[in-house]
N, C-alpha and C. Protein backbone atom coordinates (compact mmCIF):
# COMPACT_ATOMS: atom_id res chain seq x y z
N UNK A 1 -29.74 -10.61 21.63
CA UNK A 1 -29.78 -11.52 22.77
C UNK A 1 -30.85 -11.03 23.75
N UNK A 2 -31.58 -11.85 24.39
CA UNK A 2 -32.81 -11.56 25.46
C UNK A 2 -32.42 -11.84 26.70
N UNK A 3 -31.92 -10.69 27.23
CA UNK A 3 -31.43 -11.13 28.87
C UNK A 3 -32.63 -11.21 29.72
N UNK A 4 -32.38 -12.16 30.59
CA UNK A 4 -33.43 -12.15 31.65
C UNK A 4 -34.35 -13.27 31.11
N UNK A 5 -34.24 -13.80 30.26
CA UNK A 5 -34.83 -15.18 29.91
C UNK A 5 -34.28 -16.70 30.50
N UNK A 6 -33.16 -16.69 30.20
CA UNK A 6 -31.90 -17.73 30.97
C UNK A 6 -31.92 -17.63 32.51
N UNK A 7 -31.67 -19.05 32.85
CA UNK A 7 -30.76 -19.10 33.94
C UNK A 7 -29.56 -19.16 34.00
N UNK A 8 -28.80 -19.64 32.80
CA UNK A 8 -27.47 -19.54 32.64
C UNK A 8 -27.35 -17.90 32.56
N UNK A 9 -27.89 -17.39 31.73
CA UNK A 9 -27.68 -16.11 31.46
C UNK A 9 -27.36 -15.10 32.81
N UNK A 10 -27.94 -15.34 33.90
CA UNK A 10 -28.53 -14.94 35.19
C UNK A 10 -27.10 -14.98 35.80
N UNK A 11 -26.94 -16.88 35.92
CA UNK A 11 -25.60 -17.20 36.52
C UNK A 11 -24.61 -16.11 36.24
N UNK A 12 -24.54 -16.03 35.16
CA UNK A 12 -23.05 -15.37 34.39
C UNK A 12 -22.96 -13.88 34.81
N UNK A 13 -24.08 -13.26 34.75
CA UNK A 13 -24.61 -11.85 35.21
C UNK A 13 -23.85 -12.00 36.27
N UNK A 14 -24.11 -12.84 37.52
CA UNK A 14 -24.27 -12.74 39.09
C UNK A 14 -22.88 -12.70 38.82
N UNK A 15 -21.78 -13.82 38.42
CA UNK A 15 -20.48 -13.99 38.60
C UNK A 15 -19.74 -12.73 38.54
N UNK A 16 -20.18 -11.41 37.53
CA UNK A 16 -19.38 -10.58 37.35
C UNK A 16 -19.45 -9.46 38.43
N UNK A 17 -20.51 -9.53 39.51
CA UNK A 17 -21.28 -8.76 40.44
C UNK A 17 -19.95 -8.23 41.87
N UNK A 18 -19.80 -7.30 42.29
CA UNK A 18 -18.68 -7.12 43.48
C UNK A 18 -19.35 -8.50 44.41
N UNK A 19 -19.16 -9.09 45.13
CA UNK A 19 -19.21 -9.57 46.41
C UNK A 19 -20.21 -8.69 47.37
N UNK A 20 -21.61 -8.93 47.84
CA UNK A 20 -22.35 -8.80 48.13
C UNK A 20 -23.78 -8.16 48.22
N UNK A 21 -23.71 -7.53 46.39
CA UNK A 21 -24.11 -7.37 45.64
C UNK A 21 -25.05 -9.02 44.94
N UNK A 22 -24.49 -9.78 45.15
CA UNK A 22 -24.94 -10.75 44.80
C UNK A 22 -26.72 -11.37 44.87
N UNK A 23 -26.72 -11.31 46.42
CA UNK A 23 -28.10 -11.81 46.66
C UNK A 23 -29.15 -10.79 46.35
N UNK A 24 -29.20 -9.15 45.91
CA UNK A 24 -29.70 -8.38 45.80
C UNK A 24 -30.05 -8.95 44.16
N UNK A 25 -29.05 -9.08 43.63
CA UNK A 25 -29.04 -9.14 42.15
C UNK A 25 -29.84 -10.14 42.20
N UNK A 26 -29.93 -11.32 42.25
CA UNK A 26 -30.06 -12.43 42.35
C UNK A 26 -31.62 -12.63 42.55
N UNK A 27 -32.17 -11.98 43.52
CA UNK A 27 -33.20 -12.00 43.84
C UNK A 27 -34.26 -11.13 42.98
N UNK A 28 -33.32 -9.68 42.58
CA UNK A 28 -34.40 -9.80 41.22
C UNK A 28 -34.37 -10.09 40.15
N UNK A 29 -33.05 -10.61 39.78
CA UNK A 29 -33.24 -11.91 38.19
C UNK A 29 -33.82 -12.81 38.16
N UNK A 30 -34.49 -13.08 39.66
CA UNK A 30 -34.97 -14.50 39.79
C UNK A 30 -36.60 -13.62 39.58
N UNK A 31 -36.67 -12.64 39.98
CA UNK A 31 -38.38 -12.22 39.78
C UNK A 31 -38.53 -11.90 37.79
N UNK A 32 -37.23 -11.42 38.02
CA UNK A 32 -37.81 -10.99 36.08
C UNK A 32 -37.92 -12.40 35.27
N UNK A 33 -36.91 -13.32 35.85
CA UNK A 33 -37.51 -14.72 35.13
C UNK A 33 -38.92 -14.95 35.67
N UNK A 34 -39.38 -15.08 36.55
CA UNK A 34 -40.21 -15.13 37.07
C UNK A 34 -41.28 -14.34 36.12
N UNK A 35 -40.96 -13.22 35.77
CA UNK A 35 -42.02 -12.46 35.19
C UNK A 35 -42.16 -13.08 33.70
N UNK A 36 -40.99 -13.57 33.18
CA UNK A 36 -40.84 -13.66 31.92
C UNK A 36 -41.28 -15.33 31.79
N UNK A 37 -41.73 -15.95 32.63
CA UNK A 37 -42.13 -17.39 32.41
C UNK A 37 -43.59 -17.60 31.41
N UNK A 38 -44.21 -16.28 31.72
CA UNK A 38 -45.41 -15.89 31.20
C UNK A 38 -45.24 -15.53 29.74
N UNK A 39 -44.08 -15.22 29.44
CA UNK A 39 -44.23 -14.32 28.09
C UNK A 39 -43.88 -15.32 27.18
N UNK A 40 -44.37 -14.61 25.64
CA UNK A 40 -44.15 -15.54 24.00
C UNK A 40 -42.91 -15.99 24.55
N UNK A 41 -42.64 -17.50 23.61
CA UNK A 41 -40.68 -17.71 23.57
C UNK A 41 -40.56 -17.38 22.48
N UNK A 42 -39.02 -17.67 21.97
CA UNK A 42 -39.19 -17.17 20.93
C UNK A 42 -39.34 -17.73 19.56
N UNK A 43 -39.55 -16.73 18.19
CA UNK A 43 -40.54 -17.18 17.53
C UNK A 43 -39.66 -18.01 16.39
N UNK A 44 -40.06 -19.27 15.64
CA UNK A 44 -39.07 -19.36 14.26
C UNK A 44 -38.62 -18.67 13.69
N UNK A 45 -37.75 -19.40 12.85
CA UNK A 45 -37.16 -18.49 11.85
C UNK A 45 -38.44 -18.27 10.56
N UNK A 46 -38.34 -17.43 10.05
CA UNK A 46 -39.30 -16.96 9.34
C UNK A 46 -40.78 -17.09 10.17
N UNK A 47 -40.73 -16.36 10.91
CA UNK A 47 -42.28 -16.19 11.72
C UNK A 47 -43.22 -15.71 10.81
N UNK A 48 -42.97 -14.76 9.75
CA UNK A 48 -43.98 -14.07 9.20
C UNK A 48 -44.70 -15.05 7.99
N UNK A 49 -43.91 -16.26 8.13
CA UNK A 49 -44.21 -16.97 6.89
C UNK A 49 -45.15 -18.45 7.53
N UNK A 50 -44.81 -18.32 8.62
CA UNK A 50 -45.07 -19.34 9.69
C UNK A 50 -46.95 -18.51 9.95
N UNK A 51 -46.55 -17.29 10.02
CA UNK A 51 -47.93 -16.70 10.33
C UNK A 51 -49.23 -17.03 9.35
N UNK A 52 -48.10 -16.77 8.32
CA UNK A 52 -49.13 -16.71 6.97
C UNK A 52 -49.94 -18.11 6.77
N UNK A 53 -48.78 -19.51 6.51
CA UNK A 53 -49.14 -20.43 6.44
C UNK A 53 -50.19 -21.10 7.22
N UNK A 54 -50.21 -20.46 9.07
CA UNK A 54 -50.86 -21.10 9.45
C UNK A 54 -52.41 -20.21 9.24
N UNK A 55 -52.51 -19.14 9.24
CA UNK A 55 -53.57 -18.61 8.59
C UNK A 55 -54.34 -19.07 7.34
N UNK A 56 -53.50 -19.34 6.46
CA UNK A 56 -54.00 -20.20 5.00
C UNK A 56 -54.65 -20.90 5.39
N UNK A 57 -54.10 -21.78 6.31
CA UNK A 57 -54.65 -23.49 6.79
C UNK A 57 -56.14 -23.02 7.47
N UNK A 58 -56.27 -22.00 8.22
CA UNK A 58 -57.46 -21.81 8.92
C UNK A 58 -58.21 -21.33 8.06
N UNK A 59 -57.94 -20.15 6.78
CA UNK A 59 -58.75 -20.41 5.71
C UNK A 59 -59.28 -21.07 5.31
N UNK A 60 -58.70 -22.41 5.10
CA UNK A 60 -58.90 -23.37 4.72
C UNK A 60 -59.82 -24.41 5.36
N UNK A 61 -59.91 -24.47 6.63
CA UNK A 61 -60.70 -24.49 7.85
C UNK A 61 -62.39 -23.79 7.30
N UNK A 62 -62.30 -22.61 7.15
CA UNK A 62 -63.29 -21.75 7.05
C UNK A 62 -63.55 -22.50 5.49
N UNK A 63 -63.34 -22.56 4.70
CA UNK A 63 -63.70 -23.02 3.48
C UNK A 63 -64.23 -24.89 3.75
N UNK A 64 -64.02 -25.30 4.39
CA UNK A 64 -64.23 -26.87 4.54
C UNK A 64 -65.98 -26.53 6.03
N UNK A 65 -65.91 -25.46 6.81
CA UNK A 65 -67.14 -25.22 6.84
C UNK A 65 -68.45 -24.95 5.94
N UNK A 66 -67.63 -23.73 5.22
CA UNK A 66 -69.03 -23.26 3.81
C UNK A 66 -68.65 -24.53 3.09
N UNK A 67 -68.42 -25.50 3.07
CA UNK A 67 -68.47 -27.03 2.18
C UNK A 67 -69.30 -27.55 3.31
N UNK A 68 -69.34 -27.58 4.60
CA UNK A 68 -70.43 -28.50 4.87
C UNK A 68 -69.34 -29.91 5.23
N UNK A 69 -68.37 -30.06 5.03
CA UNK A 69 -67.06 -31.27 5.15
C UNK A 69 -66.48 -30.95 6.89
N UNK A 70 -66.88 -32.01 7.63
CA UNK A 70 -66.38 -32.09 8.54
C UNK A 70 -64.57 -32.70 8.84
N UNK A 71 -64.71 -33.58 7.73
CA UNK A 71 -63.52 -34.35 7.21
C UNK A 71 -62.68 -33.01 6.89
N UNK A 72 -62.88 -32.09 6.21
CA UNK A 72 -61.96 -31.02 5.76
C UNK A 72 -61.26 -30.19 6.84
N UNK A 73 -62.65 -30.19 8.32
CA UNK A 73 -62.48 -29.18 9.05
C UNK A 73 -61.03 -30.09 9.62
N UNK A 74 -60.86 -31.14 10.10
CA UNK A 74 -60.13 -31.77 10.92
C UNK A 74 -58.38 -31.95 10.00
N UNK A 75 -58.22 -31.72 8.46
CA UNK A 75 -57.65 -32.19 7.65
C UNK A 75 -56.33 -31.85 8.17
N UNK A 76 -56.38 -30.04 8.71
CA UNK A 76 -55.10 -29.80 9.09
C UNK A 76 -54.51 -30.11 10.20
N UNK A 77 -55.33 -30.87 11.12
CA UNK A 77 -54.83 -31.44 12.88
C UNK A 77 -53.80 -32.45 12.60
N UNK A 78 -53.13 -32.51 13.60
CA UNK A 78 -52.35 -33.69 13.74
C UNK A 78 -53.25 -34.95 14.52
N UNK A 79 -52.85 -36.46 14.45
CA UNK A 79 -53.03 -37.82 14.18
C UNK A 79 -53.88 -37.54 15.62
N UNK A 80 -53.62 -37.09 16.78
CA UNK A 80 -54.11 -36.46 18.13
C UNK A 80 -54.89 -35.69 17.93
N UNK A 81 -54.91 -34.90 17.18
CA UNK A 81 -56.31 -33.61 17.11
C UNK A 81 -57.05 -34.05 18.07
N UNK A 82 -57.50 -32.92 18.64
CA UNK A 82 -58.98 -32.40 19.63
C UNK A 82 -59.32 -31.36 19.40
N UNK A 83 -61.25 -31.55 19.66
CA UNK A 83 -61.70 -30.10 20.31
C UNK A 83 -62.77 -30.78 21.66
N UNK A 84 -62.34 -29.71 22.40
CA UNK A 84 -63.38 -29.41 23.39
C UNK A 84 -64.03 -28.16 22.65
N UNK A 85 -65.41 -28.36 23.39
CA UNK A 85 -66.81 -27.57 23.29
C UNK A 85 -66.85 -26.67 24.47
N UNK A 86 -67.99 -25.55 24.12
CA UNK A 86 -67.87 -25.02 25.20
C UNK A 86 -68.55 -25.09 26.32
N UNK A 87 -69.27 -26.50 26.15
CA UNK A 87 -70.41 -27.50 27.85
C UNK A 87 -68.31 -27.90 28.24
N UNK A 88 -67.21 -28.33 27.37
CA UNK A 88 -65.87 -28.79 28.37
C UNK A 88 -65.82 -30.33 27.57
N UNK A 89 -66.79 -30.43 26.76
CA UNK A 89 -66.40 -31.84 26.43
C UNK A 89 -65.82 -31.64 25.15
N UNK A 90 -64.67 -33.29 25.60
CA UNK A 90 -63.80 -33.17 24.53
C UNK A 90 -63.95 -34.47 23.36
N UNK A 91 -63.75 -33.62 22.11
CA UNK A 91 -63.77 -34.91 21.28
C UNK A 91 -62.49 -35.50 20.73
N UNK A 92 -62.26 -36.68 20.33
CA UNK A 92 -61.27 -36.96 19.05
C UNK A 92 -61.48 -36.71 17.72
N UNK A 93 -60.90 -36.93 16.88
CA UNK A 93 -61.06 -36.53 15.89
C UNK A 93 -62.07 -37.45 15.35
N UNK A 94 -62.42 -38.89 15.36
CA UNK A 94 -63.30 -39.44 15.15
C UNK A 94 -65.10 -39.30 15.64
N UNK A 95 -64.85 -38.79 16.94
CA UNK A 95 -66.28 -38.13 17.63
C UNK A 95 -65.91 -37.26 16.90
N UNK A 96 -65.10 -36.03 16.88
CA UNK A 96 -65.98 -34.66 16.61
C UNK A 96 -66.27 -34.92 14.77
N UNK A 97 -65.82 -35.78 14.20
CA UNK A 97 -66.24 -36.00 12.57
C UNK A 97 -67.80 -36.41 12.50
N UNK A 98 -68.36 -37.18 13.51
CA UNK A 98 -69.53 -38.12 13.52
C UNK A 98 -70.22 -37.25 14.19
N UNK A 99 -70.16 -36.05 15.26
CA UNK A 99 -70.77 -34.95 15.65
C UNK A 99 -70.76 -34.04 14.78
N UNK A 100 -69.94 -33.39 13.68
CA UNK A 100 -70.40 -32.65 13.37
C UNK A 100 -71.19 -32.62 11.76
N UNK A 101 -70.84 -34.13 11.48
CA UNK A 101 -71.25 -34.58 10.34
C UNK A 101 -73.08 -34.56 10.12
N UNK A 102 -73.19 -35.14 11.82
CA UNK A 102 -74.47 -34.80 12.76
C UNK A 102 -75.48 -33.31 12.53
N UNK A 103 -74.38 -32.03 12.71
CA UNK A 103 -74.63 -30.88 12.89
C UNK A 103 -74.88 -30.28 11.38
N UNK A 104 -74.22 -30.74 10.41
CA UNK A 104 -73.74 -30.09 9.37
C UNK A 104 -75.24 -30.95 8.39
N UNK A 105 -75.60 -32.00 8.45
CA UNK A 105 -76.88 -32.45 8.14
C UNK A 105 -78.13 -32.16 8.40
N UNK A 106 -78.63 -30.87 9.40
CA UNK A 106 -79.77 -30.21 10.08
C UNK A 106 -79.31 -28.89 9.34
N UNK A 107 -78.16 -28.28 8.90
CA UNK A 107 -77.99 -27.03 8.28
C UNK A 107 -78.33 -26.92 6.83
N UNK A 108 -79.31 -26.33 6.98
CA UNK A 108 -80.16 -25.59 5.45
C UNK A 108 -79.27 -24.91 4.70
N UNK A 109 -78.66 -23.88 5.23
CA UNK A 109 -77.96 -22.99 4.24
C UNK A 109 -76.69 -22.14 5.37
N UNK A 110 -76.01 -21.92 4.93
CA UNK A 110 -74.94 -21.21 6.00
C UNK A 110 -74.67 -19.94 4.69
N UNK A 111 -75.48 -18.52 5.24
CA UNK A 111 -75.12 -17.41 4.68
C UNK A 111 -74.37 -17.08 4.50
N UNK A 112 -73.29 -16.46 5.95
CA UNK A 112 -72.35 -15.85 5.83
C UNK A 112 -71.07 -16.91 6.76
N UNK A 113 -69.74 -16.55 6.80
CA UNK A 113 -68.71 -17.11 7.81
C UNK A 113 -67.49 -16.35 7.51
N UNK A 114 -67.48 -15.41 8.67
CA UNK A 114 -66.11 -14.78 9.05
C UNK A 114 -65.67 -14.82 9.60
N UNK A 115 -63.96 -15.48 9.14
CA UNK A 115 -63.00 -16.17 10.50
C UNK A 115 -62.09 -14.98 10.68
N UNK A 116 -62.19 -14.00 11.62
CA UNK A 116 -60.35 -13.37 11.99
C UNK A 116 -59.64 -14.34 13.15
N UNK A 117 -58.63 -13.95 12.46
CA UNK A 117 -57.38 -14.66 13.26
C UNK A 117 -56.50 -13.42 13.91
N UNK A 118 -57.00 -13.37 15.24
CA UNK A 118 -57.27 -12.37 16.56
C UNK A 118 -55.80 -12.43 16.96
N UNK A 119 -54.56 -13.64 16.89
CA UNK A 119 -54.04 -13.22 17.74
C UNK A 119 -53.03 -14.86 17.05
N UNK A 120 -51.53 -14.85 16.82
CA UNK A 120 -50.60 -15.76 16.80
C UNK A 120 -49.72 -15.75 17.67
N UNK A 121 -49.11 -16.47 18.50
CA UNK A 121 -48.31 -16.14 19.62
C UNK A 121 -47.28 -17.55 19.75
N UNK A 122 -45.86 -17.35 19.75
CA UNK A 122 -45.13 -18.80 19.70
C UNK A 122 -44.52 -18.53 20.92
N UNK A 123 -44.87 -19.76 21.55
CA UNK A 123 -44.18 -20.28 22.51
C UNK A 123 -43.02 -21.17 22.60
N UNK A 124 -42.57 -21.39 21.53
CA UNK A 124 -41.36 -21.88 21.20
C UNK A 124 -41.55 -21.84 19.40
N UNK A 125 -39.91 -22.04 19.03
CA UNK A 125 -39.88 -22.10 17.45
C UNK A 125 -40.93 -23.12 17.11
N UNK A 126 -41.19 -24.28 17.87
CA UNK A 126 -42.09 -25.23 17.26
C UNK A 126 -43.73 -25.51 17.59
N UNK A 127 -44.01 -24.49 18.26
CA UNK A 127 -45.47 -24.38 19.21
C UNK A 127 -46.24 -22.89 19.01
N UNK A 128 -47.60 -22.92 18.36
CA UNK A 128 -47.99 -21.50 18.81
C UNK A 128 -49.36 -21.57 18.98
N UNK A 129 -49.95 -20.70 19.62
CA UNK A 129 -50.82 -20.61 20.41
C UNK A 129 -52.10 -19.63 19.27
N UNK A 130 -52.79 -19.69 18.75
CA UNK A 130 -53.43 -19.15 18.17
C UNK A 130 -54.95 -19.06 18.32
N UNK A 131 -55.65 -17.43 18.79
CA UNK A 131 -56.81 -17.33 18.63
C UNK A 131 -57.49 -16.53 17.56
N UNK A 132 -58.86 -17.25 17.41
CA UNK A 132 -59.75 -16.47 15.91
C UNK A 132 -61.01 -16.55 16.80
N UNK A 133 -61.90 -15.65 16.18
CA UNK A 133 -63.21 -15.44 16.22
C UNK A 133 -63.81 -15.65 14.74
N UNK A 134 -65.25 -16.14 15.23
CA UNK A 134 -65.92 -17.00 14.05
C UNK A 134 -67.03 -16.13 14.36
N UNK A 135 -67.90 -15.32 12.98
CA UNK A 135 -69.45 -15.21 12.94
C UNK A 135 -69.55 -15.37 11.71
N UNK A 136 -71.14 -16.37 12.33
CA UNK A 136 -71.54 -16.94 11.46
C UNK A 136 -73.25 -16.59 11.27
N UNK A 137 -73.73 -16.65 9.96
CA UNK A 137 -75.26 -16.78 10.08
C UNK A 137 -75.83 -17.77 9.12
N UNK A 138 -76.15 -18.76 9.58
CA UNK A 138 -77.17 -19.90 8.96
C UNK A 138 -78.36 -20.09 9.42
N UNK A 139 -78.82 -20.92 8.89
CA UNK A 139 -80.35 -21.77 9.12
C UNK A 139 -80.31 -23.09 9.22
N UNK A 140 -80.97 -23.48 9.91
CA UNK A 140 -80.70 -24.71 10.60
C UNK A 140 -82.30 -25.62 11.01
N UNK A 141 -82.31 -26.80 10.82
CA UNK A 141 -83.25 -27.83 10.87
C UNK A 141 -83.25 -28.21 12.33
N UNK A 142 -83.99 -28.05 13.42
CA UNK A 142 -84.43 -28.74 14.68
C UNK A 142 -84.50 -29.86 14.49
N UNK A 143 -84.15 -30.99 15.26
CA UNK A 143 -83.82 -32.40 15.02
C UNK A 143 -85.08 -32.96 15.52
N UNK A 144 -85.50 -32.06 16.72
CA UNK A 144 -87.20 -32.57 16.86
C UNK A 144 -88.46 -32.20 16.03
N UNK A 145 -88.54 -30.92 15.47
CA UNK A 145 -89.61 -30.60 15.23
C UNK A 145 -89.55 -30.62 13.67
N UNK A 146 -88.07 -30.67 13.42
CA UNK A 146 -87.41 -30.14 11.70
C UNK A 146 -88.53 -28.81 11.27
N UNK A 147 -88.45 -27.82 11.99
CA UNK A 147 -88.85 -26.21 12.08
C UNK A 147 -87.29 -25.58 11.82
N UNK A 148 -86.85 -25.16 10.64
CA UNK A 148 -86.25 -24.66 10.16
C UNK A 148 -86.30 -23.05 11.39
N UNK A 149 -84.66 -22.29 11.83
CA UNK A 149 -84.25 -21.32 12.72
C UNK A 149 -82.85 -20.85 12.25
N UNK A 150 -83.37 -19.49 11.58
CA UNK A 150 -82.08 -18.87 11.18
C UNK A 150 -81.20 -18.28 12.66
N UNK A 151 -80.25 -17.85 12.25
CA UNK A 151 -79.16 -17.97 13.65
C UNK A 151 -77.99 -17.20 13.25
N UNK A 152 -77.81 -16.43 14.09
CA UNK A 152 -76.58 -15.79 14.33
C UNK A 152 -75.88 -16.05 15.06
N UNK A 153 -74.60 -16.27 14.81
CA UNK A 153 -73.62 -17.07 15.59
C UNK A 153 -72.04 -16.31 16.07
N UNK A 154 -71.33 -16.51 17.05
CA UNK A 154 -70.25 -15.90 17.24
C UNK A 154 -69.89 -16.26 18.29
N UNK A 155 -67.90 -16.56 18.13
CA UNK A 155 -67.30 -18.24 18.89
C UNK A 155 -65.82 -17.27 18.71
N UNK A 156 -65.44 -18.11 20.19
CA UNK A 156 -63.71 -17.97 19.91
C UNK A 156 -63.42 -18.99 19.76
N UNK A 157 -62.42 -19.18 19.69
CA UNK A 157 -61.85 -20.44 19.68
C UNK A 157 -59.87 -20.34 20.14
N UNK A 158 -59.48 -20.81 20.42
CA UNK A 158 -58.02 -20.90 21.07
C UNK A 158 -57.73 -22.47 20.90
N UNK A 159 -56.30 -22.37 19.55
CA UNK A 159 -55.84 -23.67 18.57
C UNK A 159 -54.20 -23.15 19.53
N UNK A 160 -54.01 -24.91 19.65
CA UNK A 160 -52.77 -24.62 19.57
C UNK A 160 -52.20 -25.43 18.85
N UNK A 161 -51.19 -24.86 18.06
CA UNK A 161 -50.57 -25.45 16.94
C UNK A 161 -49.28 -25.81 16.81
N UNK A 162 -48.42 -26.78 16.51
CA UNK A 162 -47.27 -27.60 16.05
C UNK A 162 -46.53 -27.28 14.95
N UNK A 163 -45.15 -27.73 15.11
CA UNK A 163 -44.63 -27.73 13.86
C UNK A 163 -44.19 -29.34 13.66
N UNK A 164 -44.69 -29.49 12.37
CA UNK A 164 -44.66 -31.14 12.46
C UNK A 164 -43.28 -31.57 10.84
N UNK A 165 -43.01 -32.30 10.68
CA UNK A 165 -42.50 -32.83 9.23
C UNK A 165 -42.85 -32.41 8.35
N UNK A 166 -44.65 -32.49 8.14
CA UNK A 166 -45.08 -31.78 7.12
C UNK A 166 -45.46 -30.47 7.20
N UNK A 167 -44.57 -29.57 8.21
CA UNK A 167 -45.45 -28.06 8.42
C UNK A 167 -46.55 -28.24 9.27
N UNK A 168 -47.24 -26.95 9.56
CA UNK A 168 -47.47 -26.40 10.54
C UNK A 168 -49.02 -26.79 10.98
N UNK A 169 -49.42 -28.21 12.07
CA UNK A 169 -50.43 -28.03 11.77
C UNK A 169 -51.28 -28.24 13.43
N UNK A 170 -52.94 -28.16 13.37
CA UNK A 170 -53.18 -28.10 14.60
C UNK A 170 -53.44 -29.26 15.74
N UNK A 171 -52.90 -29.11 16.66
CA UNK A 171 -53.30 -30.22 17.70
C UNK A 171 -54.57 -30.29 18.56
N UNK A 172 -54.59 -29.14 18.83
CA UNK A 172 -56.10 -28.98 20.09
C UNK A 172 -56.98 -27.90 19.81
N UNK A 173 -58.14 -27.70 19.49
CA UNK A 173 -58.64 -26.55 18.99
C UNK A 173 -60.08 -26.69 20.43
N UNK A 174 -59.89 -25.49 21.37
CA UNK A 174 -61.04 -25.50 22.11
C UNK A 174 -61.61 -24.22 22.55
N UNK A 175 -63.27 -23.99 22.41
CA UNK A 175 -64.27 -23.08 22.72
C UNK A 175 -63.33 -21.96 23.54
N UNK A 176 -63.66 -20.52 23.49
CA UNK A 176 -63.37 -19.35 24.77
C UNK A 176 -64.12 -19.22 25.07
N UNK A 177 -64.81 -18.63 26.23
CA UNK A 177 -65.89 -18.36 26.85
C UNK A 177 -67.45 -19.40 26.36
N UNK A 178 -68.17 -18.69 26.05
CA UNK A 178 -69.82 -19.01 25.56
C UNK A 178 -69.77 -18.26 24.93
N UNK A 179 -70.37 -19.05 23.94
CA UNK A 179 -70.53 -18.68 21.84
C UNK A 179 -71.62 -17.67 22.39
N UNK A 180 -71.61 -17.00 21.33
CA UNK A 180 -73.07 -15.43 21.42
C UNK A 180 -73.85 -16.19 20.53
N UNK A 181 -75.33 -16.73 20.57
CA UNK A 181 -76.50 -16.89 19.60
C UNK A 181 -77.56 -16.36 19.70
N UNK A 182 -78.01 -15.86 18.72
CA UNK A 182 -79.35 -15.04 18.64
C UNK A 182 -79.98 -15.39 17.41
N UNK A 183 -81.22 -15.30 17.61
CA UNK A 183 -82.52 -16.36 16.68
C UNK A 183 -82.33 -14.66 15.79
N UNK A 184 -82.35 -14.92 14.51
CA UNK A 184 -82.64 -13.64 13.60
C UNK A 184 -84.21 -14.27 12.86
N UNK A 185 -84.94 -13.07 12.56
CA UNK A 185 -86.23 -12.95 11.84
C UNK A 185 -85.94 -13.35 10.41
N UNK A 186 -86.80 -13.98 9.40
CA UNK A 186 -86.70 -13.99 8.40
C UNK A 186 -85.91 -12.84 7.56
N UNK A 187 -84.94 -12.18 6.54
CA UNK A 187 -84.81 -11.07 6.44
C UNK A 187 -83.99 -10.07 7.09
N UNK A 188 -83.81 -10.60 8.58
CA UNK A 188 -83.32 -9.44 9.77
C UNK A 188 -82.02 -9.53 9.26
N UNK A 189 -81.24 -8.29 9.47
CA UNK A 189 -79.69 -8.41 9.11
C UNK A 189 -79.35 -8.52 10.99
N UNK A 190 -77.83 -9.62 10.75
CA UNK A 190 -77.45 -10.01 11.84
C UNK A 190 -76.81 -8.27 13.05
């Protein structure tokens, strides 16, 4: 049992308290909830399987990039899917398919792509909060000059994810900070 999460829990605490003892108590069950408003809730049953699965799926994510399939990237979102970018703009799933279908047509070759998955965190049995970091190194076609620019790339990203009918999938996937890019030399290791 997790005391100090509840308000019922709190109540029941206070009731058993001598008589004027009360508002002392009271006042700091109300700060440790307070503290605890911030923290994970808690996690499903089988979290570790919940972990796994949703990791697969972002594999899977990462594999529908080295395909070049924008359609793939979006496959595991729910009917709502979003991403915001990291200029703040947000797409639907229909813009960001036609944007990146956009993006993925100027890319020559995509070398390398390594996704870790930095961090799973549930905020309830049916909600979790998940961040990964992405580096990447491709080459890429300028839309003005079509002067081919190899590129090193590196992105957070922060998904938050659902538990839906069909399992576990994502709703909102948006930018952390500003992506790291740097122009690499023919040859140069990233």
């Amino acid at each position: 049992m997790q005391y100090g999460r509840s308000p019922a829990l709190l109540l029941r605490w206070l009731r058993v308290l001598p008589r004027g003892c009360g508002v002392l108590a009271g006042a700091l069950g109300w700060a440790v909830l307070a503290g605890c408003a911030t923290a994970e809730g808690p996690e499903p049953r089988g979290a570790a399987a919940v972990r796994q699965e949703i990791a697969g799926k972002i594999a899977g994510i990462r594999d529908a990039i080295l395909a070049k399939s924008a359609e793939g990237i979006v496959r595991p979102g729910t009917d709502d899917w979003s991403f915001t970018g990291p200029d703040g703009v947000k797409f639907d799933r229909k813009g960001f398919v036609a944007r990146t279908e956009a993006l993925f047509a100027r890319v020559v070759a995509i070398e390398s792509l390594t996704t870790d998955v930095d961090r799973i965190a549930f905020a309830s049995p049916t909600a979790a909060e998940v961040e990964i970091t992405q580096t990447m190194v491709r080459s890429e076609r300028a839309a003005d000059t079509g002067a081919v620019t190899r590129l090193w790339l590196r992105y957070r990203e922060r998904h938050a994810w659902v538990r839906t009918p069909t399992g576990w999938r994502v709703r909102t996937v948006e930018f952390v900070g500003t992506p790291e890019r740097r122009v690499l030399a023919a040859g140069e290791k990233p």
